[in-house]
Protein backbone atom coordinates (compact mmCIF):
# COMPACT_ATOMS: atom_id res chain seq x y z
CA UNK A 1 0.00 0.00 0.00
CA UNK A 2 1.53 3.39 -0.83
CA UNK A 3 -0.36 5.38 1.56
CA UNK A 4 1.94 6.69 4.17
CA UNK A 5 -0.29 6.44 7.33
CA UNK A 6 0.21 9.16 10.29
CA UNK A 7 2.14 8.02 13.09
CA UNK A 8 -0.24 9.02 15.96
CA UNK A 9 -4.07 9.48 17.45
CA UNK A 10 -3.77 13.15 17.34
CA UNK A 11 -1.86 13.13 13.46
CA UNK A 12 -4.76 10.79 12.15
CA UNK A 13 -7.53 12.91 13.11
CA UNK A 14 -5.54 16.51 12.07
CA UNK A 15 -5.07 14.33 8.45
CA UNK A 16 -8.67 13.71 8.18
CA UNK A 17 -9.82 17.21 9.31
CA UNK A 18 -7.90 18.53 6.05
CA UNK A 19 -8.78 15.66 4.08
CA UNK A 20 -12.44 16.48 4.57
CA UNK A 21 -12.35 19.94 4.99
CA UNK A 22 -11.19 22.05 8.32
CA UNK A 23 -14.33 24.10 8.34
CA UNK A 24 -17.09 21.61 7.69
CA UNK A 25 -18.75 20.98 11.20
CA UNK A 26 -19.97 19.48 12.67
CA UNK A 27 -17.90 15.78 11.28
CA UNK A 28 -19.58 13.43 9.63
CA UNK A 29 -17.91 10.57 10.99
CA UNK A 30 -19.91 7.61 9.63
CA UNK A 31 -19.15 8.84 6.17
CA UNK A 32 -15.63 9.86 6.60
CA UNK A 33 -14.89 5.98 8.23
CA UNK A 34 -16.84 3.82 5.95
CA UNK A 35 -15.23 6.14 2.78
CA UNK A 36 -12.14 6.53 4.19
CA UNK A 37 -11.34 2.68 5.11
CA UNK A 38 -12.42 1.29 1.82
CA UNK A 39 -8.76 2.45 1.20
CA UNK A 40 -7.92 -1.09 2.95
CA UNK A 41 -8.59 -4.38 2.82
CA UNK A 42 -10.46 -5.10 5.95
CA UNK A 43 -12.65 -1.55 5.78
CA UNK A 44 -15.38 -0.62 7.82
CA UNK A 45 -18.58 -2.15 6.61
CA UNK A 46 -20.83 -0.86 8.89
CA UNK A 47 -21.66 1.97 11.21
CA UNK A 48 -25.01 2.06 13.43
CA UNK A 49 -27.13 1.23 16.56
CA UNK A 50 -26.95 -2.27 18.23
CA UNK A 51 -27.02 -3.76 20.86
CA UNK A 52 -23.30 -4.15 22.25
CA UNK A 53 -23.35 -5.63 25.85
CA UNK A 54 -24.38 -4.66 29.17
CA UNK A 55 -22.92 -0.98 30.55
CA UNK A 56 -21.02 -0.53 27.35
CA UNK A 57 -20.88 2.79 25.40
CA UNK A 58 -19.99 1.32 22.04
CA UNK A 59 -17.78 -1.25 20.08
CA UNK A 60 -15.55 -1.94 17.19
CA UNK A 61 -16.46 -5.62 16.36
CA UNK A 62 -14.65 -7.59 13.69
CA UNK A 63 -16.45 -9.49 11.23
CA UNK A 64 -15.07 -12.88 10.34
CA UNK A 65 -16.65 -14.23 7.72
CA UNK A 66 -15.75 -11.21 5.34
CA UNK A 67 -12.77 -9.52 7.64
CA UNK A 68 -14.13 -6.50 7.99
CA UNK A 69 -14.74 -4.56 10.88
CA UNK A 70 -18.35 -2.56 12.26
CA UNK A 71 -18.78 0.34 14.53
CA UNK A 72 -21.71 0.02 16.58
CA UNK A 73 -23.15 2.53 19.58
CA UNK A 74 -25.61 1.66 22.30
CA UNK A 75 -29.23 2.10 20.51
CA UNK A 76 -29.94 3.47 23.95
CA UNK A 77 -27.77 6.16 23.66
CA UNK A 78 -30.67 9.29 23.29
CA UNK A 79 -27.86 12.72 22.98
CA UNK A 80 -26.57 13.26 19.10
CA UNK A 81 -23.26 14.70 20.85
CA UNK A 82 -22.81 10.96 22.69
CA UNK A 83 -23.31 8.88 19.37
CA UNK A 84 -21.23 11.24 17.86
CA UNK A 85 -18.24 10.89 20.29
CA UNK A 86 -18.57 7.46 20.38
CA UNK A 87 -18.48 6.57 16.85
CA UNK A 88 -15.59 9.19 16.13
CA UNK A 89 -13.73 7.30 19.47
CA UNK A 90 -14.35 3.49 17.61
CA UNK A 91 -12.69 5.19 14.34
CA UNK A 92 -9.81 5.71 16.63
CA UNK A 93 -9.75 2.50 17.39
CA UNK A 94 -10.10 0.83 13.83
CA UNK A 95 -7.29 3.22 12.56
CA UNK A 96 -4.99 3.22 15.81
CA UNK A 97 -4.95 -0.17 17.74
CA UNK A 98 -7.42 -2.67 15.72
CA UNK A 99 -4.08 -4.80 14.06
CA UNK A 100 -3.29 -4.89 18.19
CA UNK A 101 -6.72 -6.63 19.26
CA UNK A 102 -7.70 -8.31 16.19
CA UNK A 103 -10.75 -9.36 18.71
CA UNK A 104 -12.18 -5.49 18.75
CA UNK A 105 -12.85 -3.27 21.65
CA UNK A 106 -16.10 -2.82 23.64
CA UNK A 107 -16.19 0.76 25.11
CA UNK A 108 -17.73 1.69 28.70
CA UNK A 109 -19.28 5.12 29.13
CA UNK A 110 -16.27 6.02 30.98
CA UNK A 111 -14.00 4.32 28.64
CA UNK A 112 -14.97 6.47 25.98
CA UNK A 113 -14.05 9.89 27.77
CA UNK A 114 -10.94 7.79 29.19
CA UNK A 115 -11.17 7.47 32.81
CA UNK A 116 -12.31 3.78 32.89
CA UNK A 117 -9.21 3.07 35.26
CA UNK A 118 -9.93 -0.80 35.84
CA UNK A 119 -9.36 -1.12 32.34
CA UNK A 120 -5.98 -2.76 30.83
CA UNK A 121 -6.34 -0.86 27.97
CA UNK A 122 -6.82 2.44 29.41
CA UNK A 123 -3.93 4.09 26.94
CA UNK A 124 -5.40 2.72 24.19
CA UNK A 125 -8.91 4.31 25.61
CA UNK A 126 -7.15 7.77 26.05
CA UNK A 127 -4.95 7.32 22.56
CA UNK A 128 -9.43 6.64 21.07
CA UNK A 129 -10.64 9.55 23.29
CA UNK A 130 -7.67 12.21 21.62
CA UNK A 131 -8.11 10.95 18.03
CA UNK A 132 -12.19 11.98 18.86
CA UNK A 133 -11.30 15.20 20.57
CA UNK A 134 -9.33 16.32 17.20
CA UNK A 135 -11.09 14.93 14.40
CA UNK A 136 -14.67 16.58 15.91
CA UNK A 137 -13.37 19.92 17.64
CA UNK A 138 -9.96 20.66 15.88
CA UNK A 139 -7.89 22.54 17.71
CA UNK A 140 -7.71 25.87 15.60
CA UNK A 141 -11.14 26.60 15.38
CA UNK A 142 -12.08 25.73 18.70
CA UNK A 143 -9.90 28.46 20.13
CA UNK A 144 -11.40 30.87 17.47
CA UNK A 145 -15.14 30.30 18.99
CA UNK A 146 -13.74 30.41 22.32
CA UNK A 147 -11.50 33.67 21.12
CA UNK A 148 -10.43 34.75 25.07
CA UNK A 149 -14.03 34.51 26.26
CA UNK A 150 -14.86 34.28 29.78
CA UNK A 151 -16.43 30.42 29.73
CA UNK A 152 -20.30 30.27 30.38
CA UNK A 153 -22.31 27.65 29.69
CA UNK A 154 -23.86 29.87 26.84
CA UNK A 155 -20.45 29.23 25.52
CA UNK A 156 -19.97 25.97 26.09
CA UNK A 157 -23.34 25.24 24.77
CA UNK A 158 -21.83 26.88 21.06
CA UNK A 159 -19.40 25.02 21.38
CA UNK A 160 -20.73 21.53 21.78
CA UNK A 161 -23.77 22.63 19.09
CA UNK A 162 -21.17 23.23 16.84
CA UNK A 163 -19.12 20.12 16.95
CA UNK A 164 -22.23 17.89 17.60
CA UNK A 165 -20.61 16.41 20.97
CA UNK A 166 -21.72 16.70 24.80
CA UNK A 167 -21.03 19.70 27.00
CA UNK A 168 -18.62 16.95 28.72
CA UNK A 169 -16.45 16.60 25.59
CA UNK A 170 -16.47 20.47 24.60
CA UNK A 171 -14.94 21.17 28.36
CA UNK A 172 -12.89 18.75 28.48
CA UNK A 173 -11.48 20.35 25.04
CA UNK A 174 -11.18 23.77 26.49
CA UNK A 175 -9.09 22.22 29.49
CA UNK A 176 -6.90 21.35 27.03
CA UNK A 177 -5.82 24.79 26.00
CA UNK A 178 -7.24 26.94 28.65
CA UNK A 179 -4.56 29.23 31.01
CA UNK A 180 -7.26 30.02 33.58
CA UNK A 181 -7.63 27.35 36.12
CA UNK A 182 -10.57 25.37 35.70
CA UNK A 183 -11.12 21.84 36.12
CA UNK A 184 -13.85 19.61 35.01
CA UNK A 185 -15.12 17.45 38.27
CA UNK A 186 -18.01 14.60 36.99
CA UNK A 187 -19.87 12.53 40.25
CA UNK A 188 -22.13 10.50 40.07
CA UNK A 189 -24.81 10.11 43.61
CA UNK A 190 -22.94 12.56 45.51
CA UNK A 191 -19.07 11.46 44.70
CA UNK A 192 -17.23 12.48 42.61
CA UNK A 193 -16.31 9.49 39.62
CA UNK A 194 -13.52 11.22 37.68
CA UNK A 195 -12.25 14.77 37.23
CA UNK A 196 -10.21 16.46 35.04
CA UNK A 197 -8.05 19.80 35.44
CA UNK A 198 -6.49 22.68 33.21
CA UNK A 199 -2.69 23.09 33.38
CA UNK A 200 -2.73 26.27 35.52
CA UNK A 201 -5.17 24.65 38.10
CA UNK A 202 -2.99 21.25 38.26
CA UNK A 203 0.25 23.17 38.45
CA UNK A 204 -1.58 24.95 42.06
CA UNK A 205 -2.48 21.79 43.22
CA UNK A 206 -6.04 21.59 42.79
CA UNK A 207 -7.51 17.80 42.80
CA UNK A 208 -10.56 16.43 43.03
CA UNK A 209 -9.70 12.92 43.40
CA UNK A 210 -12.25 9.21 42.73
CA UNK A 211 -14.66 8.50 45.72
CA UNK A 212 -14.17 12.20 47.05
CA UNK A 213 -18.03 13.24 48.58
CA UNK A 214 -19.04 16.53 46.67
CA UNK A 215 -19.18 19.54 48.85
CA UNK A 216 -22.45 20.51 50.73
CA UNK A 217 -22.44 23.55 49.75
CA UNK A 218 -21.42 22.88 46.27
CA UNK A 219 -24.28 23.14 43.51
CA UNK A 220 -23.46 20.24 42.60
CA UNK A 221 -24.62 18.62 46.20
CA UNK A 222 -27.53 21.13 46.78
CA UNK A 223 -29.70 20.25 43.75
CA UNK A 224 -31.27 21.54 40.78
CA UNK A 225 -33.40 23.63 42.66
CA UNK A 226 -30.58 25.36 43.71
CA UNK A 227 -28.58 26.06 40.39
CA UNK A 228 -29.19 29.87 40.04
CA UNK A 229 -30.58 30.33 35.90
CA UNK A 230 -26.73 32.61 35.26
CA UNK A 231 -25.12 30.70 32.32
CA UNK A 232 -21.95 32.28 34.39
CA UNK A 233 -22.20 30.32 37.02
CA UNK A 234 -22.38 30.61 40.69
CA UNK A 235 -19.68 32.63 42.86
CA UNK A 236 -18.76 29.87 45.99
CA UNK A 237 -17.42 31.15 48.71
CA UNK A 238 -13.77 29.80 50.16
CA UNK A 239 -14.17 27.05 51.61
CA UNK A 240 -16.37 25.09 49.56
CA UNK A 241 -14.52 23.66 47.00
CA UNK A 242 -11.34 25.33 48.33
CA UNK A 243 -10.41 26.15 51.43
CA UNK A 244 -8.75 29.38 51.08
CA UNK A 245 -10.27 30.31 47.15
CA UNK A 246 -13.91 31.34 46.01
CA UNK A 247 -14.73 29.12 42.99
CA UNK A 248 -17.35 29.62 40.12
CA UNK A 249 -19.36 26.53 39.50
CA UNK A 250 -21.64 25.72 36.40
CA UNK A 251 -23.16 22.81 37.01
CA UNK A 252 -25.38 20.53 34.42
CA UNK A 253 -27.39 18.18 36.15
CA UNK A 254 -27.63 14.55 34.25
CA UNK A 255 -30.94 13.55 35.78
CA UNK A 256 -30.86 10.21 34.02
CA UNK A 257 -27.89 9.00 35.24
CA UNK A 258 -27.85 10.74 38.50
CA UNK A 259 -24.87 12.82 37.35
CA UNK A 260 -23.66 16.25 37.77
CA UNK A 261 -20.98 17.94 35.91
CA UNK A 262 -19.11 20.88 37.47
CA UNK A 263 -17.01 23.15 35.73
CA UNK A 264 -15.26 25.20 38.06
CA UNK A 265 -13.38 28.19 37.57
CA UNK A 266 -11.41 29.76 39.93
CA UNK A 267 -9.02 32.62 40.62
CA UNK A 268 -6.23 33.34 38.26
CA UNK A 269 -3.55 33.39 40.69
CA UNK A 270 -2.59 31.46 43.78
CA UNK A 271 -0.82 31.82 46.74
CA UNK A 272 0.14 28.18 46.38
CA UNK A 273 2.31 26.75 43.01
CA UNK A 274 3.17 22.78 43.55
CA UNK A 275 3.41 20.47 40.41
CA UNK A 276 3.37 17.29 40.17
CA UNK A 277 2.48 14.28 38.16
CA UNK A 278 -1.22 13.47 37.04
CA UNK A 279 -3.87 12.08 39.44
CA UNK A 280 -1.74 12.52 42.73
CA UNK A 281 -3.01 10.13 45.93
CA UNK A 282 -4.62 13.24 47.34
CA UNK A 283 -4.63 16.99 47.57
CA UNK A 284 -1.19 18.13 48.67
CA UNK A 285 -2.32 21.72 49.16
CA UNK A 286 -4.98 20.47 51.45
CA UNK A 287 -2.78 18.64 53.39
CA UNK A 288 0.02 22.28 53.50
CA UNK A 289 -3.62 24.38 54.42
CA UNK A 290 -4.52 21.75 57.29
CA UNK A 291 -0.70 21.64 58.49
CA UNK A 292 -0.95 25.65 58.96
CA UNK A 293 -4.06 25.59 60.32
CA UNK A 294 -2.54 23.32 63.41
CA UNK A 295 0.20 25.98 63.99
């Protein structure tokens, strides 16, 4: 085959953007994999709704008899921006990793945003998750609709219209890039499940680790019927989600699967800078604020 094939998740997806056109959005990715693959022998022959086990998101299933290979997303799956993101994650998948697991890949809900940590294949998961974060919300334009706005969830909303994908996937984009610190924090009956933070905010130390119980005075924990109707958010005073730092929350509340999303935003500058790596075992700057505290 003469085709020279990119090297990574994140060149694959940039390829196809041009190949298709960088400002037709939102992707069509059913057409761009079942066109694109019939460049090789075992192409995608199939692209749609089925059934694809219990608790799973979607798949990329081989099929033997004519080795081939089909994409298929849980017919329960109601949001646009979810089949979307799902489809454009099993693409990864077929392009990326499918000559590794010639037996296909069956996708959890948290697989498919990457933060399925029992899973053996999480790099492979995260490798799916960046080739879907590129190819649907490349990275130029995104920063043009964002273009140094303060984020809102009138904003995020454009954004995720737009690109066809969830207000999950369009934040999670704008961590990517953003210098205000922000971070993403996703729990699920009253914990939080996974989070997610902008350089600037990881750089200060701020952490919302798995299993942590969301603050009670948090929007998040207070309910619906608390969320005030500002697509700004809600100013939190310190010592809700920090203990020395107000924080702006916008919260989306995921009735159906008795979820909230938080994206918080808080203050430019802190009085505390520690790095470190990703997903520490807890909240360092807690445990320097607590040490004070006790003199």
């Amino acid at each position: 085959m003469s085709l020279r094939e990119p090297a990574s998740p994140i060149a694959w997806a940039n390829f196809l953007v041009k190949l298709w056109g960088d400002d037709r959005f939102p992707v069509k990715v059913k057409e761009i994999a079942l066109d694109y693959s019939r460049r090789f022998k075992d192409c995608i022959r199939e692209v749609k709704a089925a059934p694809v086990g219990r608790g799973f998101e979607g798949a990329l299933y081989p099929l033997p008899k004519k080795g081939e290979w089909a994409i298929l997303y849980n017919p329960k799956i109601d949001t646009p921006g979810r089949i979307n993101f799902t489809q454009a994650h099993e693409l990864g998948h077929y392009l990326n990793h499918r000559h590794a697991r010639a037996t296909g890949f069956e996708c959890s809900a948290e697989g498919v945003l990457g933060y399925d940590v029992e899973n053996v294949y999480r790099r492979w998961e995260r490798e799916a998750d960046a080739f879907a974060s590129y190819l649907l919300m490349p990275m130029t334009d995104f920063r043009a609709q964002v273009a140094g706005n303060p984020m809102s969830l009138d904003l995020l909303k454009h954004c995720a219209d737009r690109y066809d994908v969830s207000f999950t996937a369009a934040a999670l984009k704008w961590l990517e890039f953003t210098e205000a610190r922000a971070a993403l924090v996703y729990a699920r009956d009253g914990f939080v499940l996974w989070g997610r933070r902008s350089d600037a905010a990881k750089k200060s130390g701020v952490f919302y680790p798995s299993g942590l119980p969301l603050p009670p005075e948090s929007i998040a924990a207070r309910g619906q019927s608390f969320a005030i109707a500002d697509p700004k958010g809600v100013e939190l005073a310190p010592g809700v989600w920090r203990r020395f730092e107000p924080v702006r929350e916008m919260t989306i509340f995921a009735d159906r699967y008795d979820a909230t999303i938080s994206l918080l935003i808080l203050p430019q500058t802190s009085a505390f800078k520690v790095e470190w790596a990703d997903e520490p075992v807890e909240d360092l700057v807690s445990r320097i604020e607590a040490a004070s505290e006790r003199g």
